[in-house]
Structures are given as C-alpha cells and as structure tokens.
Protein backbone atom coordinates (compact mmCIF):
# COMPACT_ATOMS: atom_id res chain seq x y z
CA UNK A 1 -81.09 -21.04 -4.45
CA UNK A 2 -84.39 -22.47 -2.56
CA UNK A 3 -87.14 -24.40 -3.79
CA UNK A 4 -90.15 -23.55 -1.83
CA UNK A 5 -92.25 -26.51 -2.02
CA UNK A 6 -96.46 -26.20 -2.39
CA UNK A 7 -98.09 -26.55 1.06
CA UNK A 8 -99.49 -29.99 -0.52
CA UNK A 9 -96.05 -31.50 -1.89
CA UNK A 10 -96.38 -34.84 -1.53
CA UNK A 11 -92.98 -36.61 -0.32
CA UNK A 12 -92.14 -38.30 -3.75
CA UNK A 13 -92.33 -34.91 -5.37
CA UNK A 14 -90.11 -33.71 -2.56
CA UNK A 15 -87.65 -36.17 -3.24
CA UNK A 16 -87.65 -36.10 -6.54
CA UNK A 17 -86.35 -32.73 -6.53
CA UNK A 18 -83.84 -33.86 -3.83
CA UNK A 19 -82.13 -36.46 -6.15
CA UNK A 20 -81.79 -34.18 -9.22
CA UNK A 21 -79.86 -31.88 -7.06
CA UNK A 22 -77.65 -35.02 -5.95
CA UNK A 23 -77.41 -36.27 -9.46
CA UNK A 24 -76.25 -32.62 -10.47
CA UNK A 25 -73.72 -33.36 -7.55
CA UNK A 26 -75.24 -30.58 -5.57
CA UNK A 27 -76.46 -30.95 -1.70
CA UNK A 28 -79.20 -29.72 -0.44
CA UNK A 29 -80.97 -30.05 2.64
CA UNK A 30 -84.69 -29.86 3.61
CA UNK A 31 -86.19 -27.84 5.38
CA UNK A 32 -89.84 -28.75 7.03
CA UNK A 33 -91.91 -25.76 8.52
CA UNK A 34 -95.47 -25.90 9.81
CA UNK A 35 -97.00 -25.16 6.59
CA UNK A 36 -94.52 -26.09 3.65
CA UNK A 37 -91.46 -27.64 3.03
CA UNK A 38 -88.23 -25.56 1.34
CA UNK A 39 -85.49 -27.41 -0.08
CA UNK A 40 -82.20 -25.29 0.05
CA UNK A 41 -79.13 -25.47 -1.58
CA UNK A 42 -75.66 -25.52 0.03
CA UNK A 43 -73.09 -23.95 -1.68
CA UNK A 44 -72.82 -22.78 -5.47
CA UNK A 45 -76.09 -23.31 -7.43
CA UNK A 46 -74.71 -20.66 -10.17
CA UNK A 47 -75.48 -22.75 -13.71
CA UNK A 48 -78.48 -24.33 -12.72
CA UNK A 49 -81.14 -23.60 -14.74
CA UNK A 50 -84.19 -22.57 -12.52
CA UNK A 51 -87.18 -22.89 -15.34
CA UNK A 52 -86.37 -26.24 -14.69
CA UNK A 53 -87.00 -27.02 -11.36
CA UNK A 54 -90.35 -24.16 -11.66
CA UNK A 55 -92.02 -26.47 -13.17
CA UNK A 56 -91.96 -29.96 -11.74
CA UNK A 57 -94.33 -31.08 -9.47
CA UNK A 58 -95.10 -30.30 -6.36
CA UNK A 59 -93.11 -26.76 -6.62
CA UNK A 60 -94.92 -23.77 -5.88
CA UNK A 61 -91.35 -21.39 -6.61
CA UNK A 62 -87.77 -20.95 -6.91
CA UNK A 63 -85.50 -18.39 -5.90
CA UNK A 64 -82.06 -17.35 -6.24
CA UNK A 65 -80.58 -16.23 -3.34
CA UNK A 66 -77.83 -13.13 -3.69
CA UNK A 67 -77.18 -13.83 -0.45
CA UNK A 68 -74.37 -15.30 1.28
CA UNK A 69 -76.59 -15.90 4.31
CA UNK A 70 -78.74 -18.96 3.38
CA UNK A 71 -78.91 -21.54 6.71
CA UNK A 72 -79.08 -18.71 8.87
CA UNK A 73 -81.83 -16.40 6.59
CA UNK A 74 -85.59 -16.35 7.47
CA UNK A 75 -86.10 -16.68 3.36
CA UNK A 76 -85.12 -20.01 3.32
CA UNK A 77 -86.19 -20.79 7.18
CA UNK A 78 -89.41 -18.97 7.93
CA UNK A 79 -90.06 -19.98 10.81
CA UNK A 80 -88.99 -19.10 14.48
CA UNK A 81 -86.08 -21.27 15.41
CA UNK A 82 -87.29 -22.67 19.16
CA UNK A 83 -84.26 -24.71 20.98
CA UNK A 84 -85.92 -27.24 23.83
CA UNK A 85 -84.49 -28.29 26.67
CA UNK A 86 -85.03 -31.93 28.11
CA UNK A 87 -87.60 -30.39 30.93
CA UNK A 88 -89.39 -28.24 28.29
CA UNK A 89 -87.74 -25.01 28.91
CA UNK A 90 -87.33 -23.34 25.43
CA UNK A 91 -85.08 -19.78 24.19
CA UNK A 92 -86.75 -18.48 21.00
CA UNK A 93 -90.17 -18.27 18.92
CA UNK A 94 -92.61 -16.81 21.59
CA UNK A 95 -91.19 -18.99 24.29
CA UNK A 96 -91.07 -16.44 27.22
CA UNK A 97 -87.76 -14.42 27.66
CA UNK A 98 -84.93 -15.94 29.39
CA UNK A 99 -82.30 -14.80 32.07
CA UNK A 100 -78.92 -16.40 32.04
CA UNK A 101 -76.69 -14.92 34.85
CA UNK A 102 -73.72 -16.08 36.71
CA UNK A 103 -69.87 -14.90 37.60
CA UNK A 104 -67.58 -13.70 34.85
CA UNK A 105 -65.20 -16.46 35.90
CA UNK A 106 -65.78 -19.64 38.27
CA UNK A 107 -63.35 -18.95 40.79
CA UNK A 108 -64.27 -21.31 43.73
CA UNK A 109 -66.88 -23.69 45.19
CA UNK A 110 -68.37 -21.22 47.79
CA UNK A 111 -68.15 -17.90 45.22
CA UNK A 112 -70.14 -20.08 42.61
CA UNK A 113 -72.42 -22.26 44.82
CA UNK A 114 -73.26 -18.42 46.46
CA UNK A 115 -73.93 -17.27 43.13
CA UNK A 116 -76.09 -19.91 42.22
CA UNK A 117 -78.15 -20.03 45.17
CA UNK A 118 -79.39 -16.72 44.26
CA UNK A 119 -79.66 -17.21 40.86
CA UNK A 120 -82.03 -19.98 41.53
CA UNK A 121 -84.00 -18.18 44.14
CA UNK A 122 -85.19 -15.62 41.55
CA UNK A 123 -85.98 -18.37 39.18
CA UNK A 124 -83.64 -18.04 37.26
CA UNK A 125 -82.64 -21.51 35.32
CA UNK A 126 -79.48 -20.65 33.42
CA UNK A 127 -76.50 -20.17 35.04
CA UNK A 128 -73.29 -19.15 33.03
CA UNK A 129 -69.73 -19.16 34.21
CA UNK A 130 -66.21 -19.26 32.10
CA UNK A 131 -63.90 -21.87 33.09
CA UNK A 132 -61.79 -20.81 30.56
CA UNK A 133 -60.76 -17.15 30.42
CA UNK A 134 -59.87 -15.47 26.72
CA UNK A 135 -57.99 -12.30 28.30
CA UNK A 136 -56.24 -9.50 26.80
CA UNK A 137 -53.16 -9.34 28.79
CA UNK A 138 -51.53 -13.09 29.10
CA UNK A 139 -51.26 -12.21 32.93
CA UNK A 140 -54.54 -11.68 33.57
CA UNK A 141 -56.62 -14.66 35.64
CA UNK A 142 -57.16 -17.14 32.56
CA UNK A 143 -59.71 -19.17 34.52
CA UNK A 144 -59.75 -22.90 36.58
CA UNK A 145 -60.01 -24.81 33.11
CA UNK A 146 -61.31 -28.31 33.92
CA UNK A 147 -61.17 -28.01 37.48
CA UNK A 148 -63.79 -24.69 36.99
CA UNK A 149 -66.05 -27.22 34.67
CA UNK A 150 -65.91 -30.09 37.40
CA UNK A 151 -67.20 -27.23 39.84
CA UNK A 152 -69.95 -26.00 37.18
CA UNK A 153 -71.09 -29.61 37.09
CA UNK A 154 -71.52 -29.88 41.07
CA UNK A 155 -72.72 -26.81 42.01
CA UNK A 156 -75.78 -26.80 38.56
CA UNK A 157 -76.86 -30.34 40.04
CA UNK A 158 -77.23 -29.27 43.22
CA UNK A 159 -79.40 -26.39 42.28
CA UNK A 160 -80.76 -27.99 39.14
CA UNK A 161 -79.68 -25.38 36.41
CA UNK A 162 -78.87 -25.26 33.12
CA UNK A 163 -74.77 -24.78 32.66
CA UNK A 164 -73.58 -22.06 30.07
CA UNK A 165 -69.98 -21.64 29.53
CA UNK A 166 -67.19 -20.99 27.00
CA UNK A 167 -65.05 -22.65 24.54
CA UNK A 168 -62.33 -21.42 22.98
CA UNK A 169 -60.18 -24.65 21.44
CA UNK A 170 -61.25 -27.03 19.02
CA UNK A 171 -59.71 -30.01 20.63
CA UNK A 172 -61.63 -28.73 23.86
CA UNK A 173 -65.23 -28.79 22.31
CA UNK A 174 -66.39 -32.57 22.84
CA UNK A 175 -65.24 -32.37 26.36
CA UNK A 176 -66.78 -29.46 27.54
CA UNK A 177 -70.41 -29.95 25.56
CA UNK A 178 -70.15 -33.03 28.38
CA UNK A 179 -70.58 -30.75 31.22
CA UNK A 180 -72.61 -27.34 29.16
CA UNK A 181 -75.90 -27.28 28.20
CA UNK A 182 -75.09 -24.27 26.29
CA UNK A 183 -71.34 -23.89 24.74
CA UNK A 184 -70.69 -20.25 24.34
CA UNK A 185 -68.41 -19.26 21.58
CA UNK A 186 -66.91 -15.85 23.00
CA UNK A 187 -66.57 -12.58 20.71
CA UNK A 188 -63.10 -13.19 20.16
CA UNK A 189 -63.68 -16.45 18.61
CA UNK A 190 -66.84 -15.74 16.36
CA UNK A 191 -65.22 -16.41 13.73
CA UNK A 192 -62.20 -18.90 14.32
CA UNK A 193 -63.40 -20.79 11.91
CA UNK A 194 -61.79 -24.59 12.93
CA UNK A 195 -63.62 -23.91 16.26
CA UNK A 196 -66.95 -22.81 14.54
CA UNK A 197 -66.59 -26.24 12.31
CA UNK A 198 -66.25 -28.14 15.53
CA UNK A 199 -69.26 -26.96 17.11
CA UNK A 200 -71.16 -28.03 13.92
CA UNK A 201 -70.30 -31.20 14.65
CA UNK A 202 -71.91 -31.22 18.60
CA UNK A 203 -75.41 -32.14 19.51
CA UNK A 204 -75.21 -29.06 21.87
CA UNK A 205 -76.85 -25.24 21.72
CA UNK A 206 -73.82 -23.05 20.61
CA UNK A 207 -74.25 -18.86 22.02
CA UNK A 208 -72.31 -16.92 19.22
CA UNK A 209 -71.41 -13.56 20.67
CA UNK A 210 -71.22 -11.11 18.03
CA UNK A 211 -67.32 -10.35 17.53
CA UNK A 212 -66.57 -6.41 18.40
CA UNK A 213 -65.94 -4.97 14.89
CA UNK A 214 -68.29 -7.40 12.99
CA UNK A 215 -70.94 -6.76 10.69
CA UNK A 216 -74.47 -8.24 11.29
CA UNK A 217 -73.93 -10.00 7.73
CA UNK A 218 -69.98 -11.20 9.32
CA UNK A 219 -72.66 -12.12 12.48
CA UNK A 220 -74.58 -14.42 10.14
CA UNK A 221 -72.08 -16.32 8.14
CA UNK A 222 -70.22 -17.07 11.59
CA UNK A 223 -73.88 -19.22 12.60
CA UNK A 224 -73.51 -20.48 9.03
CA UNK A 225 -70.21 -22.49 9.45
CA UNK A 226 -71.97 -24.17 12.84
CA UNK A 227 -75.31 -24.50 11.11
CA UNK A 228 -73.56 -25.82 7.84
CA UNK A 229 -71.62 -28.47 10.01
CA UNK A 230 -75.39 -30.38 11.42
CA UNK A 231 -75.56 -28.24 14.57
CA UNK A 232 -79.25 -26.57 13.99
CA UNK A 233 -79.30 -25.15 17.43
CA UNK A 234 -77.12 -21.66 17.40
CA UNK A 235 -78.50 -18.93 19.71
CA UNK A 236 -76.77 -15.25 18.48
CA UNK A 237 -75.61 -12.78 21.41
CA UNK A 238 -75.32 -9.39 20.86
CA UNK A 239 -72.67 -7.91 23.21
CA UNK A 240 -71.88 -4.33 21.78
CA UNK A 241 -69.59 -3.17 19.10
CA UNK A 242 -66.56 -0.95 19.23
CA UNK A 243 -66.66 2.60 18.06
CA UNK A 244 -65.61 6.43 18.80
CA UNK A 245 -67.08 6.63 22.21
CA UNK A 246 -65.09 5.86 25.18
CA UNK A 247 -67.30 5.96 28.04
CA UNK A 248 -68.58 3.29 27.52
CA UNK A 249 -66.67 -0.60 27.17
CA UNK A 250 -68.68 -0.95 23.98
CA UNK A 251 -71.53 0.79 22.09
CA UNK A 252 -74.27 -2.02 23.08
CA UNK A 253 -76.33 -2.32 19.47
CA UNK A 254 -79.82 -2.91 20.41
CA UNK A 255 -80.90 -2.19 16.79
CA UNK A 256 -79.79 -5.23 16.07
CA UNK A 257 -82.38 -7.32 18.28
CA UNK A 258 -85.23 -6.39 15.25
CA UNK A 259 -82.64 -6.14 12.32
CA UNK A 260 -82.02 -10.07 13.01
CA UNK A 261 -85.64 -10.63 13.57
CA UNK A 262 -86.22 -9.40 10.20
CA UNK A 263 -83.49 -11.56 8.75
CA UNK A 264 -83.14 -14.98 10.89
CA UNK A 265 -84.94 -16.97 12.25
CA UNK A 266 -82.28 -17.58 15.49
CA UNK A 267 -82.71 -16.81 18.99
CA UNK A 268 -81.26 -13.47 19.98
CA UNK A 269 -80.18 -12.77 23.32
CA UNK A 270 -78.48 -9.56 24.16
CA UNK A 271 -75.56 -9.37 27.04
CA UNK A 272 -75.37 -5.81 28.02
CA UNK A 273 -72.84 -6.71 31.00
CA UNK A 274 -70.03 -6.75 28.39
CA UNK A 275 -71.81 -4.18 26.07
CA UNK A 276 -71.77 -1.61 28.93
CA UNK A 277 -68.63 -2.68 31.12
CA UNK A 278 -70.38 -0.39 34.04
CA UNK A 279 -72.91 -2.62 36.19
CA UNK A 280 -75.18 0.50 36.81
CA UNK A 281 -76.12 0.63 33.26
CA UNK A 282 -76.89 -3.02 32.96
CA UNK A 283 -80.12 -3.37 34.11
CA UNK A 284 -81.32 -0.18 32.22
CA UNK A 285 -79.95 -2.05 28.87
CA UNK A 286 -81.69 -5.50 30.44
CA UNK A 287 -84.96 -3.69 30.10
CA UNK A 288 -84.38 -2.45 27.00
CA UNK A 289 -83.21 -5.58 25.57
CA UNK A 290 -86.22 -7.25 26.25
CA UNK A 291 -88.65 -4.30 25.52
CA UNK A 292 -86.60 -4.64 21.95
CA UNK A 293 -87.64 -7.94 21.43
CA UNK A 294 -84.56 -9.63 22.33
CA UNK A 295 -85.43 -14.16 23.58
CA UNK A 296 -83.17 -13.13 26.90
CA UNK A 297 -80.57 -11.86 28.58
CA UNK A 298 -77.25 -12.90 29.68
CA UNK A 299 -75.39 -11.20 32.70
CA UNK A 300 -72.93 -11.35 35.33
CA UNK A 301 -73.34 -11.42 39.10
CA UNK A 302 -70.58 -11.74 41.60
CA UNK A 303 -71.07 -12.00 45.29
CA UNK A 304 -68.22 -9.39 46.14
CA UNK A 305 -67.56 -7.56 42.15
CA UNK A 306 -64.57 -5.50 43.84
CA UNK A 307 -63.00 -8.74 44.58
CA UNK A 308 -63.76 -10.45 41.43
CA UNK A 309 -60.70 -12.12 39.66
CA UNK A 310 -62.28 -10.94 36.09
CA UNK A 311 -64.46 -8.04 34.90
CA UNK A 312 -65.63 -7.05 38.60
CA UNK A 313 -66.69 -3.40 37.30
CA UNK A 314 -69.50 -4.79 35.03
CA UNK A 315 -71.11 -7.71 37.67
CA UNK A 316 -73.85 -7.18 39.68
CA UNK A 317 -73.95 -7.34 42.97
CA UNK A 318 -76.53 -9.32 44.85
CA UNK A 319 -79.16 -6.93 45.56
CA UNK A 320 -78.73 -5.32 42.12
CA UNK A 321 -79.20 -8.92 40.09
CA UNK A 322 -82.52 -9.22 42.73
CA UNK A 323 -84.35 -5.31 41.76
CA UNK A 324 -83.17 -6.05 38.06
CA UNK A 325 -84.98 -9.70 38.12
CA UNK A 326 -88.26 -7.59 39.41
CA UNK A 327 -87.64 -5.00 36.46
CA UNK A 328 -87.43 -7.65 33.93
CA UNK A 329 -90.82 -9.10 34.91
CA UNK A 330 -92.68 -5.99 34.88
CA UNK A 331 -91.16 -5.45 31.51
CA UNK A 332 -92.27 -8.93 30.09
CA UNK A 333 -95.93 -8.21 31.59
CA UNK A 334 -96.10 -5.11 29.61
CA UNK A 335 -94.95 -5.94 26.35
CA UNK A 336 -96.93 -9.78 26.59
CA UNK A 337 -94.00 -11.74 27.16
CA UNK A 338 -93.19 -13.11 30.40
CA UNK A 339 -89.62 -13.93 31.81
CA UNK A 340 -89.15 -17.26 32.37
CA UNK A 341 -89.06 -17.57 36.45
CA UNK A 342 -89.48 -21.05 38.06
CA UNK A 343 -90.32 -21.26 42.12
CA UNK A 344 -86.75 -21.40 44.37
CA UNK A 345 -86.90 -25.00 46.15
CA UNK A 346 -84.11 -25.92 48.92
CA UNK A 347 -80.91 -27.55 47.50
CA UNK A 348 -80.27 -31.21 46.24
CA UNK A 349 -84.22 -31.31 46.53
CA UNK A 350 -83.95 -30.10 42.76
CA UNK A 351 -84.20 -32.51 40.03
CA UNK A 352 -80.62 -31.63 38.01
CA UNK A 353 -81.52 -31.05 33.63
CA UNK A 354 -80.35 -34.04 31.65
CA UNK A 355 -77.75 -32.50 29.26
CA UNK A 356 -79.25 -32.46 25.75
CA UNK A 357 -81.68 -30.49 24.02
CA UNK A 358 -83.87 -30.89 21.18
C-alpha cells in the first residue's frame, strides 16, 4: 500500500501518518519527490483499513499495491532515480548516457593500465574489470582476487576513473565497495539472496545484471532485497536471456530498456558484450541500446582478445572500442542525449574520483 501525500502536506500531517503505521507495528518509509511526498509500506499491509488513512489530513490518496514490486516500482517512486558521483557525473534521469568499458578480467598491470589509457582517451570515465571470476568450468581463469582489486585501485588513480567490478561473496562486499565505485552483482548472483542483503547494507552503487532465465518481475524483486536493506542506489543491467537460438551467447532483450522505464524508476544500462558473446555484433547492439533509451552501456575491451584469459571472443579490440565510441555519439546527438565524453589529459595529471556517491 502507498499513501500519496497532497503536494501541500505539511510535515506534521506527514508524520502523523508515519506513526499510525508504527503504532500498527508496520514500517514504512518516505518517499520525497519534487512535487509530493509518498509514504510506502514495507511488507504486508493486508488488514489495514484504507478509508482510514483516505481521509486524514494532508492525504490526497491511497492505494493498494497487487504488486510484489513496491521499492523498485515507478507507482510508489515517480520519479527518475539519478545516482551522483562525488565530481558530478550522474547514470540515470536525463543525465547523458554513459559508457563503462574495460577487460573481462584484470589480468596484469600493463594489459589493464593499456586498457585504461584508451578508455580514458575517448572520454570514457568508467572503467570495469572483474577481479573475481564466476566461471562455468572450476578450471577456467577465476581471476587475481585482491591482488586484481589492488591493481584496479592503481591503475583508476592514475587515469582518474571510476572503478566497476564484481562481487560474488557476502563476506567479500565491505572490502571490495573500498576499492569500487560501482559493485557489480553478476547474473549468476542476481538473486543470491545473503549477497543481495549485504549490498543493502553498503553506501555504494550496486549494477544488478539481469540473471539468464529471469523474469523482468524476478529482475525487480532482486533490486528490492538491496533497496529494502538502505542501499537506494541500484543501477539494473540487462545482459540477454537464454532461449532456443544458438547463434548467439544470449538473446540480448532490448525490449526491456522501455518495459523498465515504464515500471521503475532505476537506471538501466544494457551490456550487449555478454548478450551477444561475438564482438562484431556489439557495437550494432551499443547503438541500439542507447537509441532504446537505455542510461549506458557496459562493454569489454582487451588489448589482444585472442589472448585474453576470459571471454576474448566478445571484447573489443582497440580500434573497434575507438569507431564504436564515435557511433555512440552520433547516436546520442540524434536522439537528444549526449554520451558522456570528458577531454583525455596525460596520466597522474588527472585528479583520481573520491569513492562515494550520492
């Protein structure tokens, strides 16, 4: 159930409202837009009588939501969720499109600092990179672990970027929201649910990748655990689905770009590296992405993919990352919404983020 408060609620009648809930041993938790205030329930609201609440003051409406959804929904949230980063870069609302690129997997100082240098050149301020590795077979490479995130940390100073990279432990979290500036919370984890709690508990942006045989509603309630634990700043990744075909790695789902538009108010990025699995199709499905109306994109780039110690076949090579960065900004000029590009400047002459956001 919300409470929709009218665009003039004064703050008594707002918390007035508030402490019946408490006294009925309900939480709730307000919500404050630009124009009004909504006052949403978490968890059960089934017995409460909503005539009640209707006509107190200071309430324009109530409504019970059939929904499971509720933190995540744009019903109870109506406006654009807009995470901000310490220097003012933003992902979501009609902040302009972001690009988040980097390896697969941090493998050493020279293929990462490589890979950053031209990330940065092109503007580019987010650079991703796993230091852990969540593989299918157990002998695959399984990444550097701390040792990769100690290398994340250097190498993102030096070229002042924003580090995104993923968790896959709960015990792992606190320590690794030290070094990221985005904690990514792979497909195969969307919805281990002690890790999902954890993250709710971090004053960090969490990436959810959509899991491979989810539902958008499955989607959803996965950002619900994080947003139900504190954590307001959850950024969904679509990253393709599994079905029939074959060709393909996935079946990359751009439908869902507008579908969550409609229904949350989160960020949605879209990574077609992993929705594709073929790096000629990626910047095709980069384009598309943001033509969709997808915040960003998020995609790999290897200096030498045949070499690559995980998912070569889907990174981009150098020249390919630097055509698809001039694709992506003709696309944002034509559909009014630039890519978010700031001017190369030589290294350690860059002033490095400071690690929270807003």
């Amino acid at each position: 159930m919300i409470i929709i408060m009218q665009k003039n609620a004064k703050d008594a009648e707002i918390a007035h409202v508030e402490k019946i809930l408490s006294n009925q041993g309900i939480h709730s938790e307000r919500l404050i837009g630009e124009k009004q205030t909504v006052v949403g329930i978490i968890g059960a609201s089934h017995g409460l009588d909503i005539s009640t609440f209707s006509s107190m003051a200071g309430v324009q409406e109530v409504i019970r939501v059939t929904s499971p959804v509720r933190l995540a929904s744009r019903l109870t949230h109506p406006e654009d969720t807009v995470i901000t980063f310490s220097d003012g870069t933003s992902i979501g609302g009609s902040s302009p499109s972001v690009v988040i690129a980097g390896p697969c997997a941090v493998e050493s100082e020279d293929q990462l600092r490589r890979t950053a240098e031209l990330v940065r050149k092109n503007g580019v301020r987010f650079l991703r990179g796993g230091a852990f590795k969540p593989r299918t077979s157990p002998y695959s490479f399984q990444g550097l672990g701390f040792d990769g995130l100690e290398l994340l940390k250097k190498v993102s100073e030096e070229f002042g970027l924003f580090i995104v990279t993923e968790v896959m432990e709960p015990a792992h979290a606190p320590r690794i929201a030290e070094f990221a500036d985005i904690v990514q919370v792979g497909a195969r984890n969307m919805q281990n649910f002690p890790l999902l709690r954890q993250l709710g508990s971090i004053n960090k942006p969490v990436l959810l990748k959509r899991g491979p045989a989810s539902t958008i509603e499955e989607w959803l309630l996965a950002a619900e655990y994080i947003l139900s634990g504190g954590n307001d700043q959850v950024i969904l990744c679509e990253r393709g689905i599994r079905t029939y075909e074959t060709t393909l790695r996935y079946t990359l789902d751009l439908s869902a770009v507008p579908l969550i538009k409609e229904l949350s108010h989160l960020p949605i990025i879209v990574d077609p590296s992993h929705g594709t699995g073929r790096r000629e199709i990626v910047a095709p499905m980069s384009r598309a992405a943001l033509a969709a109306g997808a915040d960003g994109v998020i995609v790999e780039v290897h200096p030498d993919p045949l070499r690559a110690l995980s998912d070569g076949v889907q990174a981009l090579t150098f020249e390919m990352f630097e055509e698809m960065m001039s694709e992506l900004v003709r696309i944002g000029d034509a559909i009014n919404r630039p890519v978010l590009l700031e001017a190369f400047t030589k290294p350690k002459s860059v002033k490095a983020p400071i690690r929270t956001a807003s």
